[in-house]
Structure formats: structure tokens, C-alpha cells
PDB file of N, CA and C in Angstrom:
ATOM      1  N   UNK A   1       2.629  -4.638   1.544  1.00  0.00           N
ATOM      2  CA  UNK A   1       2.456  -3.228   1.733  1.00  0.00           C
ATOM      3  C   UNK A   1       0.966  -2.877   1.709  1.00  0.00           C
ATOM      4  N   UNK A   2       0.538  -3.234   1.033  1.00  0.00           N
ATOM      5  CA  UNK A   2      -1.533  -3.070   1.108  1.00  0.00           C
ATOM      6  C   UNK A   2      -1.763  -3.974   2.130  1.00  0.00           C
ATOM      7  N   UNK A   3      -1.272  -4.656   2.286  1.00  0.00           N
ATOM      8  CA  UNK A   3      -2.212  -5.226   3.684  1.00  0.00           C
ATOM      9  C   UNK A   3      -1.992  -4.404   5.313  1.00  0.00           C
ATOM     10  N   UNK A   4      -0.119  -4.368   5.306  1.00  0.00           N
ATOM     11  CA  UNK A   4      -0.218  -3.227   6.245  1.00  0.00           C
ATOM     12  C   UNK A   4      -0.706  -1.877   5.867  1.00  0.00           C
ATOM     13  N   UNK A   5      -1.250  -1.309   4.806  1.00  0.00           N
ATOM     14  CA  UNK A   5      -2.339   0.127   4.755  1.00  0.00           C
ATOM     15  C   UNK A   5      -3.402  -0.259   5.057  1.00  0.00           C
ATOM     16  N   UNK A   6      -4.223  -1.314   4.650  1.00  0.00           N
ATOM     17  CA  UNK A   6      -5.172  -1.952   5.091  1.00  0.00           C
ATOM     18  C   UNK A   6      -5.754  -2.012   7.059  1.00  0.00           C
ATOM     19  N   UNK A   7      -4.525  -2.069   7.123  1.00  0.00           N
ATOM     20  CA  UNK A   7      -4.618  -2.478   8.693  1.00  0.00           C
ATOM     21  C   UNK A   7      -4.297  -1.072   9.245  1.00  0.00           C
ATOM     22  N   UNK A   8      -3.276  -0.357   8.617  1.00  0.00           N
ATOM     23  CA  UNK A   8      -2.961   1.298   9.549  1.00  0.00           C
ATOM     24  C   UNK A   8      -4.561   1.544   9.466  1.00  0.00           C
ATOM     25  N   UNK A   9      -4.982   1.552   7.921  1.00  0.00           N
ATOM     26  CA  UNK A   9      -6.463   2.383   7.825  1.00  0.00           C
ATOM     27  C   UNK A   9      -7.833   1.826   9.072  1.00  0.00           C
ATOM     28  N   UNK A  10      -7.407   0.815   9.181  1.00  0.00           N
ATOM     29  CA  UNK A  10      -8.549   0.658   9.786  1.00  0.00           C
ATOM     30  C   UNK A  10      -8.695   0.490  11.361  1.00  0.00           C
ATOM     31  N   UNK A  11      -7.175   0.589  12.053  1.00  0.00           N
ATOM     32  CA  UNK A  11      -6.977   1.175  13.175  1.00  0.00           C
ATOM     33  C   UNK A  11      -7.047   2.613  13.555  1.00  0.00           C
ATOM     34  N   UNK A  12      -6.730   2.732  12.091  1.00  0.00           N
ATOM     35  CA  UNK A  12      -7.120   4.835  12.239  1.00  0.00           C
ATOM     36  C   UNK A  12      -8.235   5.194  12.555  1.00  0.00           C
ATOM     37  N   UNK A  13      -9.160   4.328  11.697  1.00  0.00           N
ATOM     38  CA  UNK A  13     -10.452   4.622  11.704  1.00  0.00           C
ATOM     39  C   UNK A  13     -11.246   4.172  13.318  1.00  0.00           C
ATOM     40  N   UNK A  14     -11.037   3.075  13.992  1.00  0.00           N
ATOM     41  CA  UNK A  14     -11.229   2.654  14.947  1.00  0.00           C
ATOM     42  C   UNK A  14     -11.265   3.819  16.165  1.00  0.00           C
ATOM     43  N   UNK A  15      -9.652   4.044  15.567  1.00  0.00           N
ATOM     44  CA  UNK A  15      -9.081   4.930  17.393  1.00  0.00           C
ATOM     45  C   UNK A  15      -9.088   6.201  16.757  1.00  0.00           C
ATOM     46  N   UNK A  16      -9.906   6.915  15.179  1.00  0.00           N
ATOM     47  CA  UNK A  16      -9.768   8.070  15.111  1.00  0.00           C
ATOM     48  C   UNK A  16      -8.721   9.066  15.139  1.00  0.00           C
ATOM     49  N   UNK A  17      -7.996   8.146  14.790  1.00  0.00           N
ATOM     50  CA  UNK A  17      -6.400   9.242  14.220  1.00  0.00           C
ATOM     51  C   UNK A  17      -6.158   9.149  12.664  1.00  0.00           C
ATOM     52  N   UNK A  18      -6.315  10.789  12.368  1.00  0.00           N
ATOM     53  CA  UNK A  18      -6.442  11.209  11.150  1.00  0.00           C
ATOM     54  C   UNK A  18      -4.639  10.436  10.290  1.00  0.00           C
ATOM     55  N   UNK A  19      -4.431  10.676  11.043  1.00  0.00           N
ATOM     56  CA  UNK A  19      -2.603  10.444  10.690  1.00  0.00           C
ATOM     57  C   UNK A  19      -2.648   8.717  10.252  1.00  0.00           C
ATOM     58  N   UNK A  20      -3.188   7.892  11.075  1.00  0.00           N
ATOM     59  CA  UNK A  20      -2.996   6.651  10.448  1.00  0.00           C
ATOM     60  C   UNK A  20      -3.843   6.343   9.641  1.00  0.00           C
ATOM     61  N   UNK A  21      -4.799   6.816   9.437  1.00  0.00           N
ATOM     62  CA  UNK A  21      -5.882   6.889   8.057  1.00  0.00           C
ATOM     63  C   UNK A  21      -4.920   7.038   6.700  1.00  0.00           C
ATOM     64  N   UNK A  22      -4.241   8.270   7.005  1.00  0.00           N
ATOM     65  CA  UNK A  22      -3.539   9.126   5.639  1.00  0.00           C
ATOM     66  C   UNK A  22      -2.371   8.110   5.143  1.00  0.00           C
ATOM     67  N   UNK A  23      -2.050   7.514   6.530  1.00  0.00           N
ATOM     68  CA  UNK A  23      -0.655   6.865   5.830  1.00  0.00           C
ATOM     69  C   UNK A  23      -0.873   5.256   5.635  1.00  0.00           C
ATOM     70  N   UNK A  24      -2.201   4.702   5.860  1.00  0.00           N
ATOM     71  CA  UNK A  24      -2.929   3.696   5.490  1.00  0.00           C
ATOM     72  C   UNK A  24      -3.323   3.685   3.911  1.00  0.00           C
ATOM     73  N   UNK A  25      -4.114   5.096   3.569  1.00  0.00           N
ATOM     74  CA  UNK A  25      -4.489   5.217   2.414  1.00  0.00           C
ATOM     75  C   UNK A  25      -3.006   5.369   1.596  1.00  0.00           C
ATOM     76  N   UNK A  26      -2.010   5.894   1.894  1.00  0.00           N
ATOM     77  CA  UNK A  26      -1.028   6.197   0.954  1.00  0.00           C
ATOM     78  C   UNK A  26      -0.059   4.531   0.779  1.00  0.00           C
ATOM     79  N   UNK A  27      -0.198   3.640   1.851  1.00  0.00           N
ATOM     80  CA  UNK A  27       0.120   2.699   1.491  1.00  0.00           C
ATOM     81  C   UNK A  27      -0.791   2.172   0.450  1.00  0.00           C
ATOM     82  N   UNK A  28      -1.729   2.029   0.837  1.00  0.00           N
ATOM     83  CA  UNK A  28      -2.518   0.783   0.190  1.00  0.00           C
ATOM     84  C   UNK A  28      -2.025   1.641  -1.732  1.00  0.00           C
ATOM     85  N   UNK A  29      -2.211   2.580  -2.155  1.00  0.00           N
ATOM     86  CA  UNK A  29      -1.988   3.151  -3.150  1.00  0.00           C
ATOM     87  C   UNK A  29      -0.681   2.988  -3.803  1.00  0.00           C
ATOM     88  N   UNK A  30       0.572   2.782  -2.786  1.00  0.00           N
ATOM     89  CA  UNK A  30       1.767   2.499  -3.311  1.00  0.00           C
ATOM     90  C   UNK A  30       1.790   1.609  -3.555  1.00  0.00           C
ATOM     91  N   UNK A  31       1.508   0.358  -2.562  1.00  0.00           N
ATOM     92  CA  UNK A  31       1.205  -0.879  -2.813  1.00  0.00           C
ATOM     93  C   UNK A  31       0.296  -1.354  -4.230  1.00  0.00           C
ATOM     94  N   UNK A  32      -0.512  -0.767  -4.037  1.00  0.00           N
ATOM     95  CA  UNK A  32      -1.569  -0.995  -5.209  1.00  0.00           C
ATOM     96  C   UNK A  32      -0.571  -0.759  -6.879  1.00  0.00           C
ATOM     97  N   UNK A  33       0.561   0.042  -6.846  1.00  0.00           N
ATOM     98  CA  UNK A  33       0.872   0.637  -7.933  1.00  0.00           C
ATOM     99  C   UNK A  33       2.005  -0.343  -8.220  1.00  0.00           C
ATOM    100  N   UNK A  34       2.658  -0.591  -7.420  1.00  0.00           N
ATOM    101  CA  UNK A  34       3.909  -1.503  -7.897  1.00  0.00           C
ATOM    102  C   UNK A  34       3.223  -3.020  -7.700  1.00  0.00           C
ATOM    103  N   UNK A  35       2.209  -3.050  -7.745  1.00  0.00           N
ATOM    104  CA  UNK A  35       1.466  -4.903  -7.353  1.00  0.00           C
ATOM    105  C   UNK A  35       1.486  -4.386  -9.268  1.00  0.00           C
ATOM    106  N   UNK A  36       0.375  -3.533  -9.832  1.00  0.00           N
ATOM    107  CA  UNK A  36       0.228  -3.345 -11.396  1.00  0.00           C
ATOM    108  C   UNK A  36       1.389  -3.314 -11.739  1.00  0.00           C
ATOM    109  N   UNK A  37       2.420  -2.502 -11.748  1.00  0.00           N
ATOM    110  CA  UNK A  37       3.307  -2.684 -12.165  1.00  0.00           C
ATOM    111  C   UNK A  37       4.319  -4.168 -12.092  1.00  0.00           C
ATOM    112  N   UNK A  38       4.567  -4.727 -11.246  1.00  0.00           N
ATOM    113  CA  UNK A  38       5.194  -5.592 -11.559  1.00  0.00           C
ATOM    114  C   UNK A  38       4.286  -7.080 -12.455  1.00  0.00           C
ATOM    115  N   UNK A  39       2.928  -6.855 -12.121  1.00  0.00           N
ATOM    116  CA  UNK A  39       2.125  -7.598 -12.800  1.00  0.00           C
ATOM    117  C   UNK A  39       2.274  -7.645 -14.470  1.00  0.00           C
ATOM    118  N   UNK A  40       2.651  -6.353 -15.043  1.00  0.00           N
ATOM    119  CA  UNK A  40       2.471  -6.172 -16.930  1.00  0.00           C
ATOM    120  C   UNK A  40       3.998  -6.288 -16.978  1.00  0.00           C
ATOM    121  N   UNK A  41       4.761  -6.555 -16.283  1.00  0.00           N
ATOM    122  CA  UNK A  41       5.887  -7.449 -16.811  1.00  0.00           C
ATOM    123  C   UNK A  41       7.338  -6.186 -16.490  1.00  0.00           C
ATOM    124  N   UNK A  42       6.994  -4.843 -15.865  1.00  0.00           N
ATOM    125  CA  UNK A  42       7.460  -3.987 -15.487  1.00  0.00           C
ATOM    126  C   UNK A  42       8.543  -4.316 -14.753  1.00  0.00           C
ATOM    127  N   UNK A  43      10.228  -3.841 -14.594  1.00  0.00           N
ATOM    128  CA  UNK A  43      10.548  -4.012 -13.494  1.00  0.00           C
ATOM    129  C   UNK A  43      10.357  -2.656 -12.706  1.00  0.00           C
ATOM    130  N   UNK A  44      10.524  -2.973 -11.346  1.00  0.00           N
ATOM    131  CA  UNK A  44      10.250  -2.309 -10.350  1.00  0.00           C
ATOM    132  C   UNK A  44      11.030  -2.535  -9.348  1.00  0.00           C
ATOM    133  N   UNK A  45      12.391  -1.132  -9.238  1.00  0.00           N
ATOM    134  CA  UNK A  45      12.969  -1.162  -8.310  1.00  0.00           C
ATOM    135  C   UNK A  45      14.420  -2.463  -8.525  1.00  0.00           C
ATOM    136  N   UNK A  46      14.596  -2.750  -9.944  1.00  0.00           N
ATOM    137  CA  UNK A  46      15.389  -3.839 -10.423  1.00  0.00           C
ATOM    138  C   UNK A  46      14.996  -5.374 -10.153  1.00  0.00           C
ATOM    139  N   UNK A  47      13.630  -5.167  -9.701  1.00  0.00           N
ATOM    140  CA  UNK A  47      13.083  -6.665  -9.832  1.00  0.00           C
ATOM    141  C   UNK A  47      12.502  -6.690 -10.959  1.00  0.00           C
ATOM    142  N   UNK A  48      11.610  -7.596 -11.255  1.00  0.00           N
ATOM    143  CA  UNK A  48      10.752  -8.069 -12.199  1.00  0.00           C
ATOM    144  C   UNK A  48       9.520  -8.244 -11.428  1.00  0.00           C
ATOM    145  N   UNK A  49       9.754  -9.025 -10.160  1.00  0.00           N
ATOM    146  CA  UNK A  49       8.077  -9.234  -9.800  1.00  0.00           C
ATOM    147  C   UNK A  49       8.398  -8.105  -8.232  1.00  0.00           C
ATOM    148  N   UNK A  50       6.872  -7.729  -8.081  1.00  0.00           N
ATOM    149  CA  UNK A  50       6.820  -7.505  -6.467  1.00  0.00           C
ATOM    150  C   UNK A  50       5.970  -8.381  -5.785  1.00  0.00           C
ATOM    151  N   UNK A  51       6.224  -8.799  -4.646  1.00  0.00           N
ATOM    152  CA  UNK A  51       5.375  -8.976  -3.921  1.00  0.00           C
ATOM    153  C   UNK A  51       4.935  -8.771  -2.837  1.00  0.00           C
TER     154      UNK A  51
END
């Protein structure tokens, strides 16, 4: 999930569409949150790990 925000963001940025910027940044952030979370031993979503 952060790698595809990674990649929306920086096609957004390329071809200048505000829209794939926003939903680049909101991945990489979701992503970012359940990577911590499943890291401190959290489940997430009835797993234990994400990846």
C-alpha cells in the first residue's frame, strides 16, 4: 500500500493532477499506520502481521 501511494504521488506530481497527489499521500499514510501497527505486535484487521 505505500509503495502504490508512492507511485500515485509521484505520477500526480509528474502529470499534475491534484487528485492523484491526495490519494497517493492518503495511501502512503494508511499504509504507513498499519506497517506500525502490525509491527508492536498489534492485530490489524484480525491479522497479527501486515504486509
Amino acid at each position: 500500500m505505500i509503495i502504490l501511494g508512492i507511485i500515485l504521488f509521484i505520477v500526480g506530481l509528474v502529470a499534475t493532477i491534484a487528485v492523484l497527489q491526495t490519494i497517493g499521500i492518503i495511501l502512503i499514510l494508511v499504509g504507513a499506520v498499519l506497517f506500525v501497527l502490525g509491527r508492536t505486535g498489534h492485530a490489524v484487521a484480525g491479522r497479527r502481521h501486515y504486509w
